[in-house]
PDB file of N, CA and C in Angstrom:
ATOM      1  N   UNK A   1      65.496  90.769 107.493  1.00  0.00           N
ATOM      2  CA  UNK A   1      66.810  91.114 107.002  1.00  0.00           C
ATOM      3  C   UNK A   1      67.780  91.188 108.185  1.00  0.00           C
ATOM      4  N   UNK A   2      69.065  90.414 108.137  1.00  0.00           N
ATOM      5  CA  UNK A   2      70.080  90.355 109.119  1.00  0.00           C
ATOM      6  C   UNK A   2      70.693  92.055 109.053  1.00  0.00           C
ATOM      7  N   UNK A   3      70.896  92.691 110.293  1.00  0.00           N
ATOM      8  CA  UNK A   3      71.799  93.355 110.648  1.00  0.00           C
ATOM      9  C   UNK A   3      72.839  93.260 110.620  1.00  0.00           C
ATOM     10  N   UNK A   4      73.909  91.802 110.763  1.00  0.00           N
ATOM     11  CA  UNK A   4      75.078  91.462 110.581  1.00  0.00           C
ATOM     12  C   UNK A   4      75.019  91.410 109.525  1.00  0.00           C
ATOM     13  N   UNK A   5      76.955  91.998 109.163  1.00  0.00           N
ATOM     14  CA  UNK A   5      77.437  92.402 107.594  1.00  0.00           C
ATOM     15  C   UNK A   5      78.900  91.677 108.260  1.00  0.00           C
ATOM     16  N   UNK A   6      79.610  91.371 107.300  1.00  0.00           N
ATOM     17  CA  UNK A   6      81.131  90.567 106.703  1.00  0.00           C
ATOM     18  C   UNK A   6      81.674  92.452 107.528  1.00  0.00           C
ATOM     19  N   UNK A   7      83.037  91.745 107.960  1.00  0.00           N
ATOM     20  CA  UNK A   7      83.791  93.046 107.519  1.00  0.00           C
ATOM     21  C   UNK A   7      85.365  93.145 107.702  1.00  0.00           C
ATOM     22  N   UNK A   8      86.086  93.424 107.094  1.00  0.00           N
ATOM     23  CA  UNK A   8      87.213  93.009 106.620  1.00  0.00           C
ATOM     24  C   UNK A   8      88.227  93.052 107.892  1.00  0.00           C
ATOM     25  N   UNK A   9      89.308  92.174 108.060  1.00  0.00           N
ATOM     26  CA  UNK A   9      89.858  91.941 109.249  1.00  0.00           C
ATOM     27  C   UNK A   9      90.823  93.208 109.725  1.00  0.00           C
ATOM     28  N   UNK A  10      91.262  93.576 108.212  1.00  0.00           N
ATOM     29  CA  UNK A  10      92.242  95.373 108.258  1.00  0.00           C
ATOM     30  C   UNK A  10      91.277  96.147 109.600  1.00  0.00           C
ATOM     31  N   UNK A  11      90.017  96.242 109.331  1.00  0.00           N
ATOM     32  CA  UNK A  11      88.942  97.073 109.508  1.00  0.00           C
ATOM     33  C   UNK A  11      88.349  96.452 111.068  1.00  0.00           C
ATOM     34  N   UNK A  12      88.334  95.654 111.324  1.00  0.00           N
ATOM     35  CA  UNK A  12      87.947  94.996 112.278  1.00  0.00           C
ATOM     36  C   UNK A  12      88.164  95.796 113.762  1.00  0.00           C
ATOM     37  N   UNK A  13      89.162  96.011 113.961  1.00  0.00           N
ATOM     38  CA  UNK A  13      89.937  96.475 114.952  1.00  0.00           C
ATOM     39  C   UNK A  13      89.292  97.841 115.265  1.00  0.00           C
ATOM     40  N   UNK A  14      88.888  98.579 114.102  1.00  0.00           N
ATOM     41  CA  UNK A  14      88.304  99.621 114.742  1.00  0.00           C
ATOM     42  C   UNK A  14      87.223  99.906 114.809  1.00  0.00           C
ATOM     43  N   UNK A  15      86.175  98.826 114.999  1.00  0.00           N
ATOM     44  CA  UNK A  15      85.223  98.633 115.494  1.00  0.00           C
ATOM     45  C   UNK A  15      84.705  98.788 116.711  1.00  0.00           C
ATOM     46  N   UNK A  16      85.881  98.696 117.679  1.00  0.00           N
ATOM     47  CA  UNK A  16      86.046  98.579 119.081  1.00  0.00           C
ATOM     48  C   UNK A  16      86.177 100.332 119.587  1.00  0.00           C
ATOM     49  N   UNK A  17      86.469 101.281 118.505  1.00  0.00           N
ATOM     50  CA  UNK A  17      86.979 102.436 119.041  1.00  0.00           C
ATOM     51  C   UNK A  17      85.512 103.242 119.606  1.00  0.00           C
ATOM     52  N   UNK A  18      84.036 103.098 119.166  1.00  0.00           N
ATOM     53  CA  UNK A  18      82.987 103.563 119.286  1.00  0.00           C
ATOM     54  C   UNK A  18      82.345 103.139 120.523  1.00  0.00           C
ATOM     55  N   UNK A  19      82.811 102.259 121.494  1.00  0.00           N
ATOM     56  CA  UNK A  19      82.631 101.592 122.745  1.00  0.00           C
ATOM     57  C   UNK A  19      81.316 100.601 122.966  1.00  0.00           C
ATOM     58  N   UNK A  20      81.058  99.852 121.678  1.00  0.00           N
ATOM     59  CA  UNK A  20      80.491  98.254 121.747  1.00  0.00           C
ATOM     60  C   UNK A  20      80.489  97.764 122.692  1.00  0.00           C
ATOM     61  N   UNK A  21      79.739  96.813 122.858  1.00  0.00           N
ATOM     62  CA  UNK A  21      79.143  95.632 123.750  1.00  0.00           C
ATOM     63  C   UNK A  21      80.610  94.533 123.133  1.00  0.00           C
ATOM     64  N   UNK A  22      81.521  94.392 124.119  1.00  0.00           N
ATOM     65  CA  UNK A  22      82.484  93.101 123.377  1.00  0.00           C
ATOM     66  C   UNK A  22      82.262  92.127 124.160  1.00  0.00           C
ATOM     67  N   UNK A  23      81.648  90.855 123.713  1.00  0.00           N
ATOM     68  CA  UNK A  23      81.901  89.706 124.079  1.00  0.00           C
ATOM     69  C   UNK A  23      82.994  88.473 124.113  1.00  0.00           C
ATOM     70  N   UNK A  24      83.121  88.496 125.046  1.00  0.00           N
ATOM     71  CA  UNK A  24      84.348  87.190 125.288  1.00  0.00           C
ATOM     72  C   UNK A  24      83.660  85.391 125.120  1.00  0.00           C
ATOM     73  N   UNK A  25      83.775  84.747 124.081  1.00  0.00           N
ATOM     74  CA  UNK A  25      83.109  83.369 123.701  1.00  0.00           C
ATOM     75  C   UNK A  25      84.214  82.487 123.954  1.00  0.00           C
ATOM     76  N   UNK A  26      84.084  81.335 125.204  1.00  0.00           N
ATOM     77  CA  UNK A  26      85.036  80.473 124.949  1.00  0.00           C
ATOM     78  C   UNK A  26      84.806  78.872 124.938  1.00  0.00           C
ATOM     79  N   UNK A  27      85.420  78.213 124.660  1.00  0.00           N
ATOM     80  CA  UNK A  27      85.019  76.911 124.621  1.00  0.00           C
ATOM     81  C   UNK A  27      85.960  76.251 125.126  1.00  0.00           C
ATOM     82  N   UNK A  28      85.974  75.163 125.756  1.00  0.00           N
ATOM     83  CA  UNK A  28      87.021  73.504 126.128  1.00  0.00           C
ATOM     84  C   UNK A  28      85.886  72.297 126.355  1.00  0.00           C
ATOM     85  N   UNK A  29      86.564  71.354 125.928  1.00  0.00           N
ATOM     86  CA  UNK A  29      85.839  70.030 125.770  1.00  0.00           C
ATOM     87  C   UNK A  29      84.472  69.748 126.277  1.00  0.00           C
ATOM     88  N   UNK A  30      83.726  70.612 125.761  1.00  0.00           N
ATOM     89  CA  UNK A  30      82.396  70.844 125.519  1.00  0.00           C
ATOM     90  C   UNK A  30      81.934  71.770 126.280  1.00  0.00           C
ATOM     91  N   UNK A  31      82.501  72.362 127.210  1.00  0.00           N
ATOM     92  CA  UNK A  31      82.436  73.274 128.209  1.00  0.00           C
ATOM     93  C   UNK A  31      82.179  74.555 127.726  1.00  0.00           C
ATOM     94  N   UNK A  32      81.455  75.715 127.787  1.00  0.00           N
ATOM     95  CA  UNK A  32      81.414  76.636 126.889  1.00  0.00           C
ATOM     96  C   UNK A  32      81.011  78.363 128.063  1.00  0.00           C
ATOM     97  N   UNK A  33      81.192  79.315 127.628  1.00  0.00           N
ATOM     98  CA  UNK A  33      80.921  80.536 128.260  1.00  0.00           C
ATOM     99  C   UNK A  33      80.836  81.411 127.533  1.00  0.00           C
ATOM    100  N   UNK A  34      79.736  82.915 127.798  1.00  0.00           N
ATOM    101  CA  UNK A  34      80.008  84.073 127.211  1.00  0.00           C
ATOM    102  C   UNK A  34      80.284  85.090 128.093  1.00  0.00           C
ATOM    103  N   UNK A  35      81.197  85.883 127.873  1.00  0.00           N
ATOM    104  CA  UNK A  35      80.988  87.053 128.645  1.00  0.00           C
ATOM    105  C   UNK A  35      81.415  88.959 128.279  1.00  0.00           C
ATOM    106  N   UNK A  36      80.431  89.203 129.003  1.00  0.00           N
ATOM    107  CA  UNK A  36      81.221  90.498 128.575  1.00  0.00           C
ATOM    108  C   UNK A  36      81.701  91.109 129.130  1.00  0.00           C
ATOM    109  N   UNK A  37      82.465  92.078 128.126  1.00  0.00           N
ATOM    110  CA  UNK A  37      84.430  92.234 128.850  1.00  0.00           C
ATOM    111  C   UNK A  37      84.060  93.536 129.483  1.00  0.00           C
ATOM    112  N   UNK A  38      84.539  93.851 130.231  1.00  0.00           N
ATOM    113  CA  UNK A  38      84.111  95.479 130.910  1.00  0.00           C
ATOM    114  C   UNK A  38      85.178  96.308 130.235  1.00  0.00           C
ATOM    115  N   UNK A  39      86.299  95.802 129.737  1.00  0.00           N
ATOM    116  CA  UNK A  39      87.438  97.105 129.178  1.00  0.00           C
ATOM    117  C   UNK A  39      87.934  96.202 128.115  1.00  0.00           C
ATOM    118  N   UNK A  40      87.699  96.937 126.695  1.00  0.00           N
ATOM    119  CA  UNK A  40      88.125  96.642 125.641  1.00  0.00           C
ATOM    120  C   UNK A  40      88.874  97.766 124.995  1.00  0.00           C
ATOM    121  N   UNK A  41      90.109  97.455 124.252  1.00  0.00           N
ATOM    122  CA  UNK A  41      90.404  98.177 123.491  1.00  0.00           C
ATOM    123  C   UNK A  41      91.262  98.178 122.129  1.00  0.00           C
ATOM    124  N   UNK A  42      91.149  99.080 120.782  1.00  0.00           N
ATOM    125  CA  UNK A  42      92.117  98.645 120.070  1.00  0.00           C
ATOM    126  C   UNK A  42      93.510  98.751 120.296  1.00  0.00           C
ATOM    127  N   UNK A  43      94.219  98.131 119.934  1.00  0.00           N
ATOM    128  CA  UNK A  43      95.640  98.276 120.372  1.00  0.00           C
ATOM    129  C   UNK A  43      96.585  98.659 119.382  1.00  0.00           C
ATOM    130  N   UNK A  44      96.410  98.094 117.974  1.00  0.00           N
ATOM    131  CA  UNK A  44      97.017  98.581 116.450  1.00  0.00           C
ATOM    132  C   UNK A  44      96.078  97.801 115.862  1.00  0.00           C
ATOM    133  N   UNK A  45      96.167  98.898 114.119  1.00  0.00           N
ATOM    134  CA  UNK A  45      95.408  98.697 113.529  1.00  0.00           C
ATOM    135  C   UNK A  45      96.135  97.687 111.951  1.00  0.00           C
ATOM    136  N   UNK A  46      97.515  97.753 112.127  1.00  0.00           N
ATOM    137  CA  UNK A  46      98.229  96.383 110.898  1.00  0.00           C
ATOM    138  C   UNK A  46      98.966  96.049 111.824  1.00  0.00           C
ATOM    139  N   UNK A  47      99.201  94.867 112.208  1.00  0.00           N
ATOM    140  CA  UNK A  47      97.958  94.100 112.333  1.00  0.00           C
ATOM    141  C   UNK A  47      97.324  94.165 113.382  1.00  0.00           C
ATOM    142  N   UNK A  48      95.937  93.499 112.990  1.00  0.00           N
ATOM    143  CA  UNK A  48      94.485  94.078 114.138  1.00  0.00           C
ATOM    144  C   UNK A  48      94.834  93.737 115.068  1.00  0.00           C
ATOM    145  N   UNK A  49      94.890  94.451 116.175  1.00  0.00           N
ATOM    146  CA  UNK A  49      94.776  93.389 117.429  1.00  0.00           C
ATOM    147  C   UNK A  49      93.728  94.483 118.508  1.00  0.00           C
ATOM    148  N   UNK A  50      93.167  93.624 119.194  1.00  0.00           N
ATOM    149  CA  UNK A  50      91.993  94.421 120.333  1.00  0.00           C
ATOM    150  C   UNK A  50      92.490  93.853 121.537  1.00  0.00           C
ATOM    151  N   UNK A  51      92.508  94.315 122.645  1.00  0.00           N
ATOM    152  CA  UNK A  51      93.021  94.066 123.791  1.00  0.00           C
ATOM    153  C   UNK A  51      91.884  93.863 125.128  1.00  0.00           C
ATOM    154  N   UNK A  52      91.596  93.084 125.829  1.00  0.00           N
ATOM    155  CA  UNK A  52      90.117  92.846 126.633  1.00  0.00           C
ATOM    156  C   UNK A  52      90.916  92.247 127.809  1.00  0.00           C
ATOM    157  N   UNK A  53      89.857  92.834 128.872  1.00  0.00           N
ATOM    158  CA  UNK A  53      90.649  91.911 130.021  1.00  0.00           C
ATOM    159  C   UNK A  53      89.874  91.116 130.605  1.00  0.00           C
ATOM    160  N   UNK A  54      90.510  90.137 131.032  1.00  0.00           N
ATOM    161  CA  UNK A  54      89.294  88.626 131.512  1.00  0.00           C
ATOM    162  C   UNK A  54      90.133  88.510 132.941  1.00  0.00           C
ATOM    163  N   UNK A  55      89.209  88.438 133.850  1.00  0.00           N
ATOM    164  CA  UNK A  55      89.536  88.483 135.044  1.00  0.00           C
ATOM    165  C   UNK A  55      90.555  86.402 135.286  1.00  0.00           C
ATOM    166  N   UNK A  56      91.450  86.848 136.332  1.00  0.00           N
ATOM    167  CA  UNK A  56      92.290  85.414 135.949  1.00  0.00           C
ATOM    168  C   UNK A  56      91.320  84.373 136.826  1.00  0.00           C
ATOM    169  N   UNK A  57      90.424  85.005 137.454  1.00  0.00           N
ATOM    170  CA  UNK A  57      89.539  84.156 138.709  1.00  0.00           C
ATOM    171  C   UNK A  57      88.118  83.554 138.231  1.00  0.00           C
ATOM    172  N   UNK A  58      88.109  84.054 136.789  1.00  0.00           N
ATOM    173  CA  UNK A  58      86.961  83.889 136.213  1.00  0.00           C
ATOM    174  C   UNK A  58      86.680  82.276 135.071  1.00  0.00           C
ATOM    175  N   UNK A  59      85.507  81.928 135.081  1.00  0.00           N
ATOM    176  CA  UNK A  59      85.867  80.557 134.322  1.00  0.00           C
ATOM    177  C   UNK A  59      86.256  80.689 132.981  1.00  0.00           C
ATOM    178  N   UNK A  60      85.478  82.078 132.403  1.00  0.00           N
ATOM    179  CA  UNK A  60      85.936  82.459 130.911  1.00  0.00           C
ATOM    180  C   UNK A  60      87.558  82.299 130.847  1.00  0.00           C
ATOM    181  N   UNK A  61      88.379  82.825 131.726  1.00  0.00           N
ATOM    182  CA  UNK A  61      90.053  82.671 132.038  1.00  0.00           C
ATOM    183  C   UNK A  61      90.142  81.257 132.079  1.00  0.00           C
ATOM    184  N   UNK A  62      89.464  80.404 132.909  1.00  0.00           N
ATOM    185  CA  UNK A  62      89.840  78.654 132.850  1.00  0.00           C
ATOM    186  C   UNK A  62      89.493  78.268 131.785  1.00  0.00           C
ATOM    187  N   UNK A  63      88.370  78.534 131.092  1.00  0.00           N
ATOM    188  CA  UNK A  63      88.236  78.101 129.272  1.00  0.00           C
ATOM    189  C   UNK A  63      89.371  78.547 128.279  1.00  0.00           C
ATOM    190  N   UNK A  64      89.543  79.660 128.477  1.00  0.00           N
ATOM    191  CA  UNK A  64      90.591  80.117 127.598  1.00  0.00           C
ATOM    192  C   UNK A  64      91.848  79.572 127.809  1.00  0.00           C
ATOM    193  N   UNK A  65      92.441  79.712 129.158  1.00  0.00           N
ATOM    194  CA  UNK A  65      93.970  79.034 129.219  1.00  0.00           C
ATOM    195  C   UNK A  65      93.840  77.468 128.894  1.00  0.00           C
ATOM    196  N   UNK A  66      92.781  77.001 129.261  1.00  0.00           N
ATOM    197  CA  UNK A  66      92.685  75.177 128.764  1.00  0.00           C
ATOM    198  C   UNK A  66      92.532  75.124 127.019  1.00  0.00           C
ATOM    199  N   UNK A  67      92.440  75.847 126.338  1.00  0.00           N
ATOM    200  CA  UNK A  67      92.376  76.219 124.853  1.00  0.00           C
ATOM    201  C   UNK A  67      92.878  76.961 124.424  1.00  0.00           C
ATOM    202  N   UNK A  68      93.330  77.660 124.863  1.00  0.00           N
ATOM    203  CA  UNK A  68      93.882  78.886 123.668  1.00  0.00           C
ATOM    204  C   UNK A  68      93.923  79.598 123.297  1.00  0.00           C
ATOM    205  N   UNK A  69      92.099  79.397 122.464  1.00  0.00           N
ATOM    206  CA  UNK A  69      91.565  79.975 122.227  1.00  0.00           C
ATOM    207  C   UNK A  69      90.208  80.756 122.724  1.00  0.00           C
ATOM    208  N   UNK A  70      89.734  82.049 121.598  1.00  0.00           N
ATOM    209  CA  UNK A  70      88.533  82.667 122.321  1.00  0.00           C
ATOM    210  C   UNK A  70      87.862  83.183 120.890  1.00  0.00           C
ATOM    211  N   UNK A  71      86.554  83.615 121.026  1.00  0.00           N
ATOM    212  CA  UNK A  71      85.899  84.215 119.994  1.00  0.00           C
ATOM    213  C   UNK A  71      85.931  86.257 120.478  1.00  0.00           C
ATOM    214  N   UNK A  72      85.947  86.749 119.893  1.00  0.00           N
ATOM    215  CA  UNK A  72      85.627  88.642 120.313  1.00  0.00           C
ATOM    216  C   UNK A  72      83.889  88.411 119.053  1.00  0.00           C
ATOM    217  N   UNK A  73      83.112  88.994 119.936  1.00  0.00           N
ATOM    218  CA  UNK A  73      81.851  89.594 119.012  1.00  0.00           C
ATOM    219  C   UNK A  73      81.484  90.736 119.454  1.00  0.00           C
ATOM    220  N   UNK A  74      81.614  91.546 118.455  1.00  0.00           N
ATOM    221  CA  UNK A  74      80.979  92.980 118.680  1.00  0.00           C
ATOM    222  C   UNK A  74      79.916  93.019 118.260  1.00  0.00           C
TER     223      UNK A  74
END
């Protein structure tokens, strides 16, 4: 039986307040990284937003600014 459950995006955000393991997932043209963030936090809860810091020297930072985008897994 999976441990992972769905959980609603309202709700999401304060997931982060109990001090989780947050992972930073990023991807560019096939290039890929995980890492985890040393300081996470929620920032507001409508709308969600979590706040993480990725060092600018780090490749997770060169994946992300070449994309965009990033994954958060708690």
């Amino acid at each position: 039986m999976s441990q992972m459950r769905p959980v609603d995006l309202d709700h999401a955000s304060r997931l982060v307040n109990h001090g989780p393991t947050v992972l930073i997932a990023t991807e560019h043209q096939g290039r890929r990284n995980l890492m985890a963030a040393a300081w996470s936090m929620p920032v507001e809860f409508t709308p969600p937003r979590i706040a993480v810091v990725v060092d600018k020297k780090t490749f997770t930072r060169e994946l992300l600014q070449a994309s965009g985008r990033f994954a958060i897994g708690l």
